[in-house]
N, C-alpha and C. Protein backbone atom coordinates (compact mmCIF):
# COMPACT_ATOMS: atom_id res chain seq x y z
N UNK A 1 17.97 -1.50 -13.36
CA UNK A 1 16.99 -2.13 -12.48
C UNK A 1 16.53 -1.11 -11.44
N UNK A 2 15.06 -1.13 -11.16
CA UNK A 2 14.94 -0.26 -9.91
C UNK A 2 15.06 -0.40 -9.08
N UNK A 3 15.08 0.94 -8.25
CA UNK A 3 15.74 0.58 -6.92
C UNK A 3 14.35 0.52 -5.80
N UNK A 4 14.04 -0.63 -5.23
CA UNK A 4 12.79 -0.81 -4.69
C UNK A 4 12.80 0.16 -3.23
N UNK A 5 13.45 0.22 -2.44
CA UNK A 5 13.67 0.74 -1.74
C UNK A 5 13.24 2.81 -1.48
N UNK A 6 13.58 3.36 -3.09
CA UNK A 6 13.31 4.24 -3.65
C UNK A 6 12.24 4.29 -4.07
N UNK A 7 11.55 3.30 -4.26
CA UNK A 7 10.15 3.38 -5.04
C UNK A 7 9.25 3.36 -3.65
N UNK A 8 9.49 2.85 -2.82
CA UNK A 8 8.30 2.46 -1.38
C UNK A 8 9.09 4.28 -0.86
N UNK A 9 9.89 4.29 -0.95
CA UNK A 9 10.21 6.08 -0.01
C UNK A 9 8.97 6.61 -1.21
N UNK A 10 9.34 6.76 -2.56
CA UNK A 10 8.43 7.79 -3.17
C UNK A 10 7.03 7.55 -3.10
N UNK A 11 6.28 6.11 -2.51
CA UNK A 11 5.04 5.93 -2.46
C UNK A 11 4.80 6.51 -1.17
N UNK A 12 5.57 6.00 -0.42
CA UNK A 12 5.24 6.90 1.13
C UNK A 12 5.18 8.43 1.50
N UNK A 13 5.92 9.06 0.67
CA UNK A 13 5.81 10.30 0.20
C UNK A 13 4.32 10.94 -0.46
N UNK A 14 4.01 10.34 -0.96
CA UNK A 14 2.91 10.35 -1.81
C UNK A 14 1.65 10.71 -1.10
N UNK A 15 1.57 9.59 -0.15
CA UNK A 15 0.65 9.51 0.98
C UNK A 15 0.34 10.45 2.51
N UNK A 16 -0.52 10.53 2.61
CA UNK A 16 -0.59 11.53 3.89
C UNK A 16 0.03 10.83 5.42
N UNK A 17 -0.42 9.54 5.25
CA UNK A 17 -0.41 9.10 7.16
C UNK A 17 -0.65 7.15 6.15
N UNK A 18 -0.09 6.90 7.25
CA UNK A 18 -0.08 5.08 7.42
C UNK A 18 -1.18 4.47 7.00
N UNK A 19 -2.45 5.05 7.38
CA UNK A 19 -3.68 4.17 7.35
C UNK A 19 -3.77 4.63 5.44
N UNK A 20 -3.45 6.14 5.59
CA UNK A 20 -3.32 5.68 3.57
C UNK A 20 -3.00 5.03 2.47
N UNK A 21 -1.10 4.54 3.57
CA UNK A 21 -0.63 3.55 2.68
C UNK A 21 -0.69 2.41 2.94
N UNK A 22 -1.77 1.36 3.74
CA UNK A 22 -2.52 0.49 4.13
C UNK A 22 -3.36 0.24 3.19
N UNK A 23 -3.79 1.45 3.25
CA UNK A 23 -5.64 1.33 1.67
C UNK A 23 -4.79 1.16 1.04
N UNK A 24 -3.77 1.55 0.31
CA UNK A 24 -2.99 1.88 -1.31
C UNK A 24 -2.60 -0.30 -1.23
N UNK A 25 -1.53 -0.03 -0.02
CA UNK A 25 -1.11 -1.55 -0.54
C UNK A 25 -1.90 -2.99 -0.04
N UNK A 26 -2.82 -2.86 1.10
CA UNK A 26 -3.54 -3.80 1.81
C UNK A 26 -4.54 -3.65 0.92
N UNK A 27 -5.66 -2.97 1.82
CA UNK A 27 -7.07 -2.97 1.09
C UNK A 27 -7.25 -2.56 -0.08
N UNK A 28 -6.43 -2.06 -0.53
CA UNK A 28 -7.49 -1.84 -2.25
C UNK A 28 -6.66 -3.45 -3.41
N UNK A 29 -6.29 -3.81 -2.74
CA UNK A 29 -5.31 -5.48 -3.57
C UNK A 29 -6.74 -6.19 -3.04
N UNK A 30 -6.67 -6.25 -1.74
CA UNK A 30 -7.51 -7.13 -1.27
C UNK A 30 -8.83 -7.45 -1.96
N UNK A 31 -9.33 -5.91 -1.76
CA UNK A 31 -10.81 -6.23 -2.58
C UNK A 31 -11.01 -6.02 -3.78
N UNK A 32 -9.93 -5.53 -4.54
CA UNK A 32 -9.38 -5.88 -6.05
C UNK A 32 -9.64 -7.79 -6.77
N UNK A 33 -8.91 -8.10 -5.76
CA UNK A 33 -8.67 -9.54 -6.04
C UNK A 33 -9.49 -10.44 -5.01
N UNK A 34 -10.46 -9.68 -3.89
CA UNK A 34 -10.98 -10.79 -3.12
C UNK A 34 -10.45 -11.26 -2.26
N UNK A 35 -9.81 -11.59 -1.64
CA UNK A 35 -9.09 -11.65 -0.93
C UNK A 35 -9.86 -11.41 0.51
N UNK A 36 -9.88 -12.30 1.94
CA UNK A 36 -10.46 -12.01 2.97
C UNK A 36 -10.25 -10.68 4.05
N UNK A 37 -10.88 -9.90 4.14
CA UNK A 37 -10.81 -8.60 4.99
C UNK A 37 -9.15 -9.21 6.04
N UNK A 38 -8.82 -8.17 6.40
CA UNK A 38 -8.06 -8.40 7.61
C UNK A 38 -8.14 -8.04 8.83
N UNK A 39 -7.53 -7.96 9.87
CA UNK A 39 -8.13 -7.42 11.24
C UNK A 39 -7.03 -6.30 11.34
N UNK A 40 -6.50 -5.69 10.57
CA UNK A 40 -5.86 -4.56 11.02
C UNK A 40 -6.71 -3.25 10.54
């Protein structure tokens, strides 16, 4: 089983700065699926 914990370190890794991994897991789901904007 994976280890989730390991998987969010290697996505965060991945990424440059916060507001990147915001787009990766907020906004790009959001307007993937529609979903209402947010205020962050």
């Amino acid at each position: 089983m994976p280890d989730d914990a390991l998987q969010m370190a290697q996505l965060a890794g991945w990424t440059v700065d916060a507001t990147t991994l915001s787009r990766v897991l907020v906004d790009n789901p959001a307007e993937l699926y529609g979903f209402p904007k947010t205020s962050s």
